[in-house]
PDB file of N, CA and C in Angstrom:
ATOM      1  N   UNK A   1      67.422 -24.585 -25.934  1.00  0.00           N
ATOM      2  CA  UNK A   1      66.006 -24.842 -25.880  1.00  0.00           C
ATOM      3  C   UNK A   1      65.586 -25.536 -27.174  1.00  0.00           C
ATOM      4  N   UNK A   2      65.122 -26.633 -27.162  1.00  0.00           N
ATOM      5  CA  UNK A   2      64.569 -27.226 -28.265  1.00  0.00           C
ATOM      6  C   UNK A   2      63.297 -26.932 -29.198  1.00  0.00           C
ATOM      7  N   UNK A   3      63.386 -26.789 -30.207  1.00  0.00           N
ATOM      8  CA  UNK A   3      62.465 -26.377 -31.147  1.00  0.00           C
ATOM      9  C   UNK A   3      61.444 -26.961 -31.340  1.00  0.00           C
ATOM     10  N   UNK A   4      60.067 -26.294 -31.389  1.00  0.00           N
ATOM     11  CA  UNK A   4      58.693 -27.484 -31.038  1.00  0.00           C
ATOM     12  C   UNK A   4      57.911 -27.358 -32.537  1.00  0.00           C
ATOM     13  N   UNK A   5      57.753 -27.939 -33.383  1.00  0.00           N
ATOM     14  CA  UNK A   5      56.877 -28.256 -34.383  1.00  0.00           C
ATOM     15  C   UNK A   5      55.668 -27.439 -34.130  1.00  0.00           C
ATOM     16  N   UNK A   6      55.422 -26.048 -35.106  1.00  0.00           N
ATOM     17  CA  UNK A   6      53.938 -25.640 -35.056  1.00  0.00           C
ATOM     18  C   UNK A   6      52.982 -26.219 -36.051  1.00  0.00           C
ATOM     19  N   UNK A   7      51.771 -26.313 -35.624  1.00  0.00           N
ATOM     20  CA  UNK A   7      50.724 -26.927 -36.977  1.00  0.00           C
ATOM     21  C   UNK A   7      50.494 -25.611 -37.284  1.00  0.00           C
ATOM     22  N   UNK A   8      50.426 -25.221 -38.031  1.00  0.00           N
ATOM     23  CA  UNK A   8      49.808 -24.492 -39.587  1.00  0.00           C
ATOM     24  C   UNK A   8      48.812 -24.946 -39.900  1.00  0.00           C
ATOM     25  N   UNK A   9      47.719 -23.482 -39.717  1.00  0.00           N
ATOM     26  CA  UNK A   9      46.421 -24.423 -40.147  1.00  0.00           C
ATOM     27  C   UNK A   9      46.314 -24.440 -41.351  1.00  0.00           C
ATOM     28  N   UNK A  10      45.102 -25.243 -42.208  1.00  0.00           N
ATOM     29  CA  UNK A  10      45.051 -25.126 -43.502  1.00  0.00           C
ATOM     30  C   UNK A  10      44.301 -23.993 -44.120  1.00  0.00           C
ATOM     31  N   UNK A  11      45.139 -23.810 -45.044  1.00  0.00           N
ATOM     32  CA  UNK A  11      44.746 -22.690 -45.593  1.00  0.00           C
ATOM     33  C   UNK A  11      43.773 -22.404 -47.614  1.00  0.00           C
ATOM     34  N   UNK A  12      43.497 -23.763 -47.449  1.00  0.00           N
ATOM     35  CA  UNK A  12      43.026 -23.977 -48.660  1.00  0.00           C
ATOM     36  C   UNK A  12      41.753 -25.377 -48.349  1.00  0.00           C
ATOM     37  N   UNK A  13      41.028 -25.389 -49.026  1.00  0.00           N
ATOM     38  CA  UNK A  13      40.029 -26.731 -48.952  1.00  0.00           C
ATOM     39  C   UNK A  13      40.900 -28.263 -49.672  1.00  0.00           C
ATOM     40  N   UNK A  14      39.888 -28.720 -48.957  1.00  0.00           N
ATOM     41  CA  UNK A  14      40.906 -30.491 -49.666  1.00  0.00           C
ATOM     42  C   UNK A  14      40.232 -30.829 -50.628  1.00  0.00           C
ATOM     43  N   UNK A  15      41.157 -31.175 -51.574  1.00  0.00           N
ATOM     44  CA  UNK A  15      41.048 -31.095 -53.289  1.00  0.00           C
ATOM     45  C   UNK A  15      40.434 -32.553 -53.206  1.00  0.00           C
ATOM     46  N   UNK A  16      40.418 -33.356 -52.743  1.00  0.00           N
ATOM     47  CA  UNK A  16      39.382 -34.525 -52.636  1.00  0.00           C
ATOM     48  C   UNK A  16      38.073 -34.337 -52.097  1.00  0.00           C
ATOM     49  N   UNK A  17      37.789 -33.703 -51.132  1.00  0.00           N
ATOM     50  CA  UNK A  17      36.217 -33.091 -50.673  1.00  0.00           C
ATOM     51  C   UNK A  17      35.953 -32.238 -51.934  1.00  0.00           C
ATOM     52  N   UNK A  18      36.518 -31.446 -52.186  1.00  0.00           N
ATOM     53  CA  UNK A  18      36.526 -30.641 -53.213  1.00  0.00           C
ATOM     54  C   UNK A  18      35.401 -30.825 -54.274  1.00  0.00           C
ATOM     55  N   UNK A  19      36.617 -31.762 -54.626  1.00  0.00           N
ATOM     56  CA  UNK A  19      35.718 -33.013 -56.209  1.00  0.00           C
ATOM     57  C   UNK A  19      34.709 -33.475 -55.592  1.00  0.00           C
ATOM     58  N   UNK A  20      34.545 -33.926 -55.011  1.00  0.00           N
ATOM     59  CA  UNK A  20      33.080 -35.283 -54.407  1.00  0.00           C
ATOM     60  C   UNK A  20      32.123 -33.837 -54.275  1.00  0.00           C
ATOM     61  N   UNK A  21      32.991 -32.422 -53.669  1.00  0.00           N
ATOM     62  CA  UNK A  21      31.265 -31.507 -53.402  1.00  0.00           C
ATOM     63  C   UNK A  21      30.947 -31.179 -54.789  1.00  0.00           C
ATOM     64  N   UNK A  22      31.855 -30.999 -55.864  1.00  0.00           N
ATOM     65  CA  UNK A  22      31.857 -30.220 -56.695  1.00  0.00           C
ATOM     66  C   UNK A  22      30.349 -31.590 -57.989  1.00  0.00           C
ATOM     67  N   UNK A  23      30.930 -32.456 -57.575  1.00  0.00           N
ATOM     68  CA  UNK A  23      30.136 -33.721 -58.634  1.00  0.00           C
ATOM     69  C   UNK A  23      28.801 -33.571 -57.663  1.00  0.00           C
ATOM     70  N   UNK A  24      28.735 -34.097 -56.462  1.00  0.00           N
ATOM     71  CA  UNK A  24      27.348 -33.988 -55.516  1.00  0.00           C
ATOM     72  C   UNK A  24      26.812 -33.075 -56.094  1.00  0.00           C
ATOM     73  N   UNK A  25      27.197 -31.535 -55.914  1.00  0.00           N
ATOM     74  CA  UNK A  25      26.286 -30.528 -55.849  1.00  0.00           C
ATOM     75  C   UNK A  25      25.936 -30.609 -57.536  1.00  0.00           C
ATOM     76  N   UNK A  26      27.362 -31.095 -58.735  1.00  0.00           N
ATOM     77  CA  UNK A  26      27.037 -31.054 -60.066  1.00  0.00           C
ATOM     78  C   UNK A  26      25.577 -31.728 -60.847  1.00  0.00           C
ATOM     79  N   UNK A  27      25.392 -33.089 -59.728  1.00  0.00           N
ATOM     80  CA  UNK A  27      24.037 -34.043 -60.033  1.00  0.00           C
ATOM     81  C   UNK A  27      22.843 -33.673 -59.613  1.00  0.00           C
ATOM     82  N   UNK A  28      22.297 -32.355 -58.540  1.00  0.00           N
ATOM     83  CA  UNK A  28      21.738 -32.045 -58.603  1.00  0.00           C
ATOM     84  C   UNK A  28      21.360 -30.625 -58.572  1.00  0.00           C
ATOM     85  N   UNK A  29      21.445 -29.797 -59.644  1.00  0.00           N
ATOM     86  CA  UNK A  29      20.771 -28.430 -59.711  1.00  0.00           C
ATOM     87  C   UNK A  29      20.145 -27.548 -58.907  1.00  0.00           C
ATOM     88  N   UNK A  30      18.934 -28.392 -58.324  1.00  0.00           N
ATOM     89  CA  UNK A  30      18.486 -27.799 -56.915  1.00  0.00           C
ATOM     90  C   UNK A  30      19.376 -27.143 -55.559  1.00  0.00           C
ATOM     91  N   UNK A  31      20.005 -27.651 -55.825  1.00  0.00           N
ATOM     92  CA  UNK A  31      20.931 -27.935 -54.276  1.00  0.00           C
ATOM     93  C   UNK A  31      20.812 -29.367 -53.645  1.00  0.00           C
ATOM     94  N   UNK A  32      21.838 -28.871 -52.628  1.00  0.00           N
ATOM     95  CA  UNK A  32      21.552 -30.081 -51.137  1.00  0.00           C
ATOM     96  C   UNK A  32      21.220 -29.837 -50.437  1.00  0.00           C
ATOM     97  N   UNK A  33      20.526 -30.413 -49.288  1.00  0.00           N
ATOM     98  CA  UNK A  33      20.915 -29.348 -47.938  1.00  0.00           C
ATOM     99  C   UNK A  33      22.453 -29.950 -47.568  1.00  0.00           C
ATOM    100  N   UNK A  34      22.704 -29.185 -46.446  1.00  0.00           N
ATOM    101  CA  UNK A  34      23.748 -28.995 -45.995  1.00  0.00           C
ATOM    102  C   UNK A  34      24.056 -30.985 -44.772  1.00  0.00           C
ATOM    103  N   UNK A  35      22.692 -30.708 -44.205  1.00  0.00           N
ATOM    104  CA  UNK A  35      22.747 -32.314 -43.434  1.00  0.00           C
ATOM    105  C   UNK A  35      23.091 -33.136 -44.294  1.00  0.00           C
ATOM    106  N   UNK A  36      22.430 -33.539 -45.636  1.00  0.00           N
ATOM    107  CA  UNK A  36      22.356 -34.600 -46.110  1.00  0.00           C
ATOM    108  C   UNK A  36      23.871 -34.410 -46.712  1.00  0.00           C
ATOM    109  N   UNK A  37      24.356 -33.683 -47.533  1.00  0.00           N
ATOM    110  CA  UNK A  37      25.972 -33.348 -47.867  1.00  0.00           C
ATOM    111  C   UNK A  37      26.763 -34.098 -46.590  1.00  0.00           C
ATOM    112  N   UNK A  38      26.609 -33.305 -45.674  1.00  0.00           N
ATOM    113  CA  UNK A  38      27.311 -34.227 -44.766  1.00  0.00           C
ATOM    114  C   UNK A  38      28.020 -35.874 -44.532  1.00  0.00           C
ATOM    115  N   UNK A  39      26.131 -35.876 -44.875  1.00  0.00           N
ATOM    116  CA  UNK A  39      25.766 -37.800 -44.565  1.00  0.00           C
ATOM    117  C   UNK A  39      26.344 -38.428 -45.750  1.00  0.00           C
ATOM    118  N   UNK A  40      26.417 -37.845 -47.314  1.00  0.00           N
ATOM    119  CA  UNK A  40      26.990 -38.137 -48.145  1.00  0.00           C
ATOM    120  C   UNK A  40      28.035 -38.308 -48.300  1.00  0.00           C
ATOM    121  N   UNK A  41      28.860 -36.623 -48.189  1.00  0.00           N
ATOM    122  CA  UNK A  41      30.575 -37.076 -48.062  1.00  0.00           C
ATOM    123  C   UNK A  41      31.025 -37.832 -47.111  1.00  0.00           C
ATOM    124  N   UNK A  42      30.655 -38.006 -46.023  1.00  0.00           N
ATOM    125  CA  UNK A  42      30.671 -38.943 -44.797  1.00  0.00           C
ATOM    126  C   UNK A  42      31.911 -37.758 -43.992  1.00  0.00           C
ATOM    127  N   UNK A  43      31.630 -36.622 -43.972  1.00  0.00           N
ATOM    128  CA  UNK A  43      32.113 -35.533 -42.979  1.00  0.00           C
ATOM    129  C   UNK A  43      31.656 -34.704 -41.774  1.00  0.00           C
ATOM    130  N   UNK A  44      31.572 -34.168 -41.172  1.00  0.00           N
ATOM    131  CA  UNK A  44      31.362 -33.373 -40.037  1.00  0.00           C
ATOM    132  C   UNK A  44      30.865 -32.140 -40.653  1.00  0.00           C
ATOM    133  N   UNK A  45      29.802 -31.604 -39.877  1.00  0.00           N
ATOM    134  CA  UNK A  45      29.249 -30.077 -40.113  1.00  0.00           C
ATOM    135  C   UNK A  45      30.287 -29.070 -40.738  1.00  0.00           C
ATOM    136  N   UNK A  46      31.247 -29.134 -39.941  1.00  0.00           N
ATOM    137  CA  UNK A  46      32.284 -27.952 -38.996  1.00  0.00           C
ATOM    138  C   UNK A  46      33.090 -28.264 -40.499  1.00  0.00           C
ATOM    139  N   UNK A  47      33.610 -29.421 -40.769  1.00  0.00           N
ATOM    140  CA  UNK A  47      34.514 -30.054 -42.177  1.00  0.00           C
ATOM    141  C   UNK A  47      33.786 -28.939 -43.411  1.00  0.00           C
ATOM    142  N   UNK A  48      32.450 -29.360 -43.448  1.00  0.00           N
ATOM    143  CA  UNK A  48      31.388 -28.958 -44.532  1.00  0.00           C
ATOM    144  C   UNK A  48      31.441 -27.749 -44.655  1.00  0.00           C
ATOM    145  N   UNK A  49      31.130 -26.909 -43.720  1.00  0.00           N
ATOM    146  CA  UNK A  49      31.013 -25.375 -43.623  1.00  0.00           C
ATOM    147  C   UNK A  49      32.691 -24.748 -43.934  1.00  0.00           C
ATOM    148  N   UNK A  50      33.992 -25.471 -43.567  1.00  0.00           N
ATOM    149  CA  UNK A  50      34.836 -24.930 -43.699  1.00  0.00           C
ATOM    150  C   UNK A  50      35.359 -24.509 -45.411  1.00  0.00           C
ATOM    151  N   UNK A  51      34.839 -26.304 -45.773  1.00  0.00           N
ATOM    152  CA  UNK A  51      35.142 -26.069 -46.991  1.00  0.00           C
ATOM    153  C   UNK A  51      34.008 -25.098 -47.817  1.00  0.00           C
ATOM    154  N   UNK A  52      32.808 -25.141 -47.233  1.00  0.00           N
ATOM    155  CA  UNK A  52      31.885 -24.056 -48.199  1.00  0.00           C
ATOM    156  C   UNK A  52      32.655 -22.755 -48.406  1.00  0.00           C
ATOM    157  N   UNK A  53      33.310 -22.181 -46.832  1.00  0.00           N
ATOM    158  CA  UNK A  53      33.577 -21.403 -46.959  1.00  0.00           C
ATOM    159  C   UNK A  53      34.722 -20.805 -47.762  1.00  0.00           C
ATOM    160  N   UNK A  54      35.903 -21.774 -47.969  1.00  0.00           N
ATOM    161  CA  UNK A  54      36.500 -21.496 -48.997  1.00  0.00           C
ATOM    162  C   UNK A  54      36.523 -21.604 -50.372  1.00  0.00           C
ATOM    163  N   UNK A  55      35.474 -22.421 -50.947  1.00  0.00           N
ATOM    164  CA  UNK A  55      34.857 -22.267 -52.264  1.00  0.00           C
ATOM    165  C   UNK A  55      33.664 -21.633 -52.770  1.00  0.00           C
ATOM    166  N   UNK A  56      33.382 -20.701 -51.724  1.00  0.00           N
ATOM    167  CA  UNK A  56      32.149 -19.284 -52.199  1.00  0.00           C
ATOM    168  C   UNK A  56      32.742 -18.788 -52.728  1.00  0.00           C
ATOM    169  N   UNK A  57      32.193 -17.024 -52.443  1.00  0.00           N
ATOM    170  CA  UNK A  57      32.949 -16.053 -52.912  1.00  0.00           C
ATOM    171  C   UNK A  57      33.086 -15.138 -51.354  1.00  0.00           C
ATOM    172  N   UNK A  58      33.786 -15.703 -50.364  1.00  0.00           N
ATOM    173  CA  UNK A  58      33.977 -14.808 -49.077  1.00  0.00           C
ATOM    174  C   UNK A  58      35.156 -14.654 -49.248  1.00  0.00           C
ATOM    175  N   UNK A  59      35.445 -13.502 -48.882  1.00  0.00           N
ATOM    176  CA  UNK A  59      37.066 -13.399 -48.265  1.00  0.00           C
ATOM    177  C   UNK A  59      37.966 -14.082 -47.194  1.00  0.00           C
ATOM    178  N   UNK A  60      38.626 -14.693 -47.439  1.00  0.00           N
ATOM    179  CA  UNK A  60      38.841 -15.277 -46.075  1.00  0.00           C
ATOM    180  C   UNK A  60      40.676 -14.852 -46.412  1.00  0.00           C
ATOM    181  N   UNK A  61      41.250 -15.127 -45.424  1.00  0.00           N
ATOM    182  CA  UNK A  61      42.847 -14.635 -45.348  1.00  0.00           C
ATOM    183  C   UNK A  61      43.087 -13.552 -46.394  1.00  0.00           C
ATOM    184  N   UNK A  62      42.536 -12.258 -46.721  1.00  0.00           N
ATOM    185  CA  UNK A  62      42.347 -11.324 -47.646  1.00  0.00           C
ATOM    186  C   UNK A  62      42.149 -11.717 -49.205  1.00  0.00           C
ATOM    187  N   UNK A  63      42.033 -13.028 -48.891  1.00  0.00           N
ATOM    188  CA  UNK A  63      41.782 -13.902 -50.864  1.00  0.00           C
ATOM    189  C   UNK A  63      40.189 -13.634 -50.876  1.00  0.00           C
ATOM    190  N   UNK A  64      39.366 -13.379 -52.006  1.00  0.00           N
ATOM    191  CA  UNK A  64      38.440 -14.159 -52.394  1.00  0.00           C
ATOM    192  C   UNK A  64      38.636 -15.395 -52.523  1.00  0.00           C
ATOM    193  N   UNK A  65      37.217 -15.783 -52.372  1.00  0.00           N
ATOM    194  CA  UNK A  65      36.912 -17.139 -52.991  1.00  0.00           C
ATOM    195  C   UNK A  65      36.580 -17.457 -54.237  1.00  0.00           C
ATOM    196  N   UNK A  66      37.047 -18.761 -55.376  1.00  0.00           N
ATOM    197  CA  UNK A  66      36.341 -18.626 -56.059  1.00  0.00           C
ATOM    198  C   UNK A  66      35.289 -18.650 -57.013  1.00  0.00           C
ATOM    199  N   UNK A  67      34.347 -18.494 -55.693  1.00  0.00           N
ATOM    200  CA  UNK A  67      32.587 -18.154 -55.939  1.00  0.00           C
ATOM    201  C   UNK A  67      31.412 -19.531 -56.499  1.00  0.00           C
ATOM    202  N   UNK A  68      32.354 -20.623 -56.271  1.00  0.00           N
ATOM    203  CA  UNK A  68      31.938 -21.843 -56.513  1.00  0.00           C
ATOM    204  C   UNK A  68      30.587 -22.438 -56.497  1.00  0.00           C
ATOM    205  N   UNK A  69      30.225 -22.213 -55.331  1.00  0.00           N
ATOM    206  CA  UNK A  69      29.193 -22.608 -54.344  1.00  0.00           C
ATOM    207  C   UNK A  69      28.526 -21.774 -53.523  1.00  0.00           C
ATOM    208  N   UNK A  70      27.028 -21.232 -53.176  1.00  0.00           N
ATOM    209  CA  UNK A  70      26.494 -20.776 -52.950  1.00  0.00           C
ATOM    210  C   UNK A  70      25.504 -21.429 -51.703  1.00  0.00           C
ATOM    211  N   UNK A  71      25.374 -20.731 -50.333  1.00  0.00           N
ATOM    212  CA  UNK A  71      24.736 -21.501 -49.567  1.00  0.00           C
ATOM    213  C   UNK A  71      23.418 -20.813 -49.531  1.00  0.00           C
ATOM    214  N   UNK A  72      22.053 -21.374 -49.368  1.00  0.00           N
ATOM    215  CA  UNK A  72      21.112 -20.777 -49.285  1.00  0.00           C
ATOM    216  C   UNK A  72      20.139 -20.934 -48.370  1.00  0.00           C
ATOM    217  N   UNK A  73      19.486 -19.895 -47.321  1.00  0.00           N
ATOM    218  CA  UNK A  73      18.357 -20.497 -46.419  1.00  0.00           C
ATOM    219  C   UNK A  73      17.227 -20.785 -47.056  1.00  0.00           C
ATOM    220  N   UNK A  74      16.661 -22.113 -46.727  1.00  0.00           N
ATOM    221  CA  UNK A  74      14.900 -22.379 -47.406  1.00  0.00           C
ATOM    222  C   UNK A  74      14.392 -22.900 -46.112  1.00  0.00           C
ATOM    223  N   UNK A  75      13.529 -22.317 -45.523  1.00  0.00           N
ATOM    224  CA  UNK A  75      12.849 -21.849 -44.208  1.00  0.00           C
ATOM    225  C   UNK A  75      13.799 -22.133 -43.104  1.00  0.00           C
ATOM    226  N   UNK A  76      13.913 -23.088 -42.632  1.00  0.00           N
ATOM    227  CA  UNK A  76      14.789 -23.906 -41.301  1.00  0.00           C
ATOM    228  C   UNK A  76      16.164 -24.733 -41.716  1.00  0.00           C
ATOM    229  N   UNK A  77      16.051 -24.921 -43.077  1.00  0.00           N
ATOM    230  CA  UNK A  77      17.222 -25.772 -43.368  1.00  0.00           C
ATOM    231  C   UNK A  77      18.339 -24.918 -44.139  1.00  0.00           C
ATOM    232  N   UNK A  78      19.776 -24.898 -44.795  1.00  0.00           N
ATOM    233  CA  UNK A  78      20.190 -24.687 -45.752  1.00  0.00           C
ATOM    234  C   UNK A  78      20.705 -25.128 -46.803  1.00  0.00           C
ATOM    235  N   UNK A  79      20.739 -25.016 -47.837  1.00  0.00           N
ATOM    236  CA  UNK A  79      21.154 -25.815 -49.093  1.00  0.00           C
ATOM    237  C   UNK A  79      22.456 -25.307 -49.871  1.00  0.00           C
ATOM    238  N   UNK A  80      23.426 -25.849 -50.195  1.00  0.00           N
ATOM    239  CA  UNK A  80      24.681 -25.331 -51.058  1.00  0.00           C
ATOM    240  C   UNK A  80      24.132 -25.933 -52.741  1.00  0.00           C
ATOM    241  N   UNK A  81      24.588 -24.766 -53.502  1.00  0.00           N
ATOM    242  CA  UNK A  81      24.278 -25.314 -55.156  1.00  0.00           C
ATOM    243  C   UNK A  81      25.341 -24.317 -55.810  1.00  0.00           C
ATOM    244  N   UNK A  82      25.633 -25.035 -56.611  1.00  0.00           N
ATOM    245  CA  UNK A  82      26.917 -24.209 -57.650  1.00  0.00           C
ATOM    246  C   UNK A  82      26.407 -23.492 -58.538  1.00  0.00           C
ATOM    247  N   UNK A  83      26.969 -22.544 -58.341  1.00  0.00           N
ATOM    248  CA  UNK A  83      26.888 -21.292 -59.284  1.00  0.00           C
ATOM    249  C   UNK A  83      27.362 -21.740 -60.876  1.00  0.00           C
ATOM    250  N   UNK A  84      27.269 -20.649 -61.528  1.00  0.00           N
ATOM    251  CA  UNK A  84      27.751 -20.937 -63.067  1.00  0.00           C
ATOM    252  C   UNK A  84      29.257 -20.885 -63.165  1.00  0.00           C
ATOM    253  N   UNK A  85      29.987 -20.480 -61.896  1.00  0.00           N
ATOM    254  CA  UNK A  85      31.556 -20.587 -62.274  1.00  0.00           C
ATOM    255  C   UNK A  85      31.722 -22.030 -61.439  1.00  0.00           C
ATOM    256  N   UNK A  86      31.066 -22.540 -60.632  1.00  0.00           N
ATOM    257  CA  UNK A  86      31.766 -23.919 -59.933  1.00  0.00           C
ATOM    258  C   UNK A  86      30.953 -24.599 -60.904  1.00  0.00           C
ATOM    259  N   UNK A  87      29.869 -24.914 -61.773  1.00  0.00           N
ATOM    260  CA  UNK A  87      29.409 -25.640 -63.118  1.00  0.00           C
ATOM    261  C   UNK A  87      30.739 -26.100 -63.715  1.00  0.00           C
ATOM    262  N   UNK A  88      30.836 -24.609 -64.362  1.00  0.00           N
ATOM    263  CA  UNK A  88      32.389 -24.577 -65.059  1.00  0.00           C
ATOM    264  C   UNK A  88      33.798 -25.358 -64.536  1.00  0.00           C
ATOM    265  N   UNK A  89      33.624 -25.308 -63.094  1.00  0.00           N
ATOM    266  CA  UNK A  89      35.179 -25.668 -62.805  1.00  0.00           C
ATOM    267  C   UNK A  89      34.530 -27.195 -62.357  1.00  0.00           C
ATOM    268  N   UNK A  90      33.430 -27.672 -62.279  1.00  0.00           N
ATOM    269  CA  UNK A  90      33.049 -28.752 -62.343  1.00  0.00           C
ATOM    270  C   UNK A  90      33.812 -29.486 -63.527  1.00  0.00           C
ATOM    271  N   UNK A  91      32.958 -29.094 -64.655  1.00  0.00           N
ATOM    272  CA  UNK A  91      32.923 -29.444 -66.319  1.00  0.00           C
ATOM    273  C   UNK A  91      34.712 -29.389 -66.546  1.00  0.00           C
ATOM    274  N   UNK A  92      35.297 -28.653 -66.033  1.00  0.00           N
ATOM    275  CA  UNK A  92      36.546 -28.398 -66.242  1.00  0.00           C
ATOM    276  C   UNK A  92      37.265 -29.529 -65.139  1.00  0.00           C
ATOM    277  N   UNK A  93      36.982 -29.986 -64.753  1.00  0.00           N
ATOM    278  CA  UNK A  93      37.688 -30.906 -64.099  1.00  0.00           C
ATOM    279  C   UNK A  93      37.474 -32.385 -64.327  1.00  0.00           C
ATOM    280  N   UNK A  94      36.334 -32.594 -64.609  1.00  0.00           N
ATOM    281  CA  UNK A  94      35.583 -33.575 -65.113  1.00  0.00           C
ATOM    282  C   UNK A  94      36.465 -33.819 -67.173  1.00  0.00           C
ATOM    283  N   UNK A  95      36.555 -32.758 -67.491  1.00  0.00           N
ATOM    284  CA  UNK A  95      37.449 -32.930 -68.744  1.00  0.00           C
ATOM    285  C   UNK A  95      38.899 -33.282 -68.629  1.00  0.00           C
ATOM    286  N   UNK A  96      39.659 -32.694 -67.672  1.00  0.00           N
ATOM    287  CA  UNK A  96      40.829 -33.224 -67.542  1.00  0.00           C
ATOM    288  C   UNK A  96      41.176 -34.350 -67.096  1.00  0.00           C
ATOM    289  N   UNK A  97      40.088 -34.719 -66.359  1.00  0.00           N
ATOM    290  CA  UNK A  97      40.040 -36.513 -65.909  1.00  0.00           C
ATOM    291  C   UNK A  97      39.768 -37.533 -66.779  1.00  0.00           C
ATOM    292  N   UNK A  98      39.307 -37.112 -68.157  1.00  0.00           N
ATOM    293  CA  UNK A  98      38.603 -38.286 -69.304  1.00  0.00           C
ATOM    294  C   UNK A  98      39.744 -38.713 -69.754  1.00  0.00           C
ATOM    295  N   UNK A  99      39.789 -39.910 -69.861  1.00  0.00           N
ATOM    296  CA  UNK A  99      40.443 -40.843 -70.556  1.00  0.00           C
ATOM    297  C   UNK A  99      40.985 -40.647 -72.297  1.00  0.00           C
ATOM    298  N   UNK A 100      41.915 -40.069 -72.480  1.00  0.00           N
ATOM    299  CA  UNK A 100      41.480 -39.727 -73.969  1.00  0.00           C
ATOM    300  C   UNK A 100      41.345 -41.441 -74.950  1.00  0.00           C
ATOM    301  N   UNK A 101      40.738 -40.272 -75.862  1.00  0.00           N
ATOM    302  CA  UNK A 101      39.930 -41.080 -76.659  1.00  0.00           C
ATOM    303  C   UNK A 101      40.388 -41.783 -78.080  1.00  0.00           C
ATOM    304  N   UNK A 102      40.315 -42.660 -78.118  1.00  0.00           N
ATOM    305  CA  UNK A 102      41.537 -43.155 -79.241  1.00  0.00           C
ATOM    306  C   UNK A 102      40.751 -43.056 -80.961  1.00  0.00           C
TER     307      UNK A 102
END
């Protein structure tokens, strides 16, 4: 009997959405909402929410998250904004990318 290739789902967020949410949400303080994020990264709801969910602080596959991003209701809409540890891992990523300096 021949052996069939399983997909494995992913089990981590994509380190390129990642960065683009992590700078988006870094430029503005307020938040986003969640539509316009979308329209920005140029992704799908379902994309958006997956990755929120692994850069909060939820449990998901018995891991925390870690605690990055915060989603919030403001009447009908919701908004994601980074907490003071996704600031940090903002700022911290944003440093390892600089060009050093001669």
């Amino acid at each position: 009997m021949p052996h069939r290739a399983i997909s494995v789902p992913c089990l981590s967020a994509d380190p390129q959405l990642t960065a683009q949410l992590l700078t988006a949400l870094a430029d503005t303080p307020d938040g986003v909402s969640l539509a316009r994020l979308c329209k920005q990264l140029g992704v799908r709801m379902s994309v958006l929410l997956r990755t929120l969910a692994w850069l909060g602080s939820a449990s998901l596959d018995g891991q925390p998250g870690p605690g990055w991003i915060q989603v919030e209701d403001r009447g009908e809409r919701q908004f994601a904004l980074l907490t003071p540890a996704g600031l940090a891992a903002h700022a911290q990523r944003e440093t390892a990318q600089a060009p050093p300096v001669d």
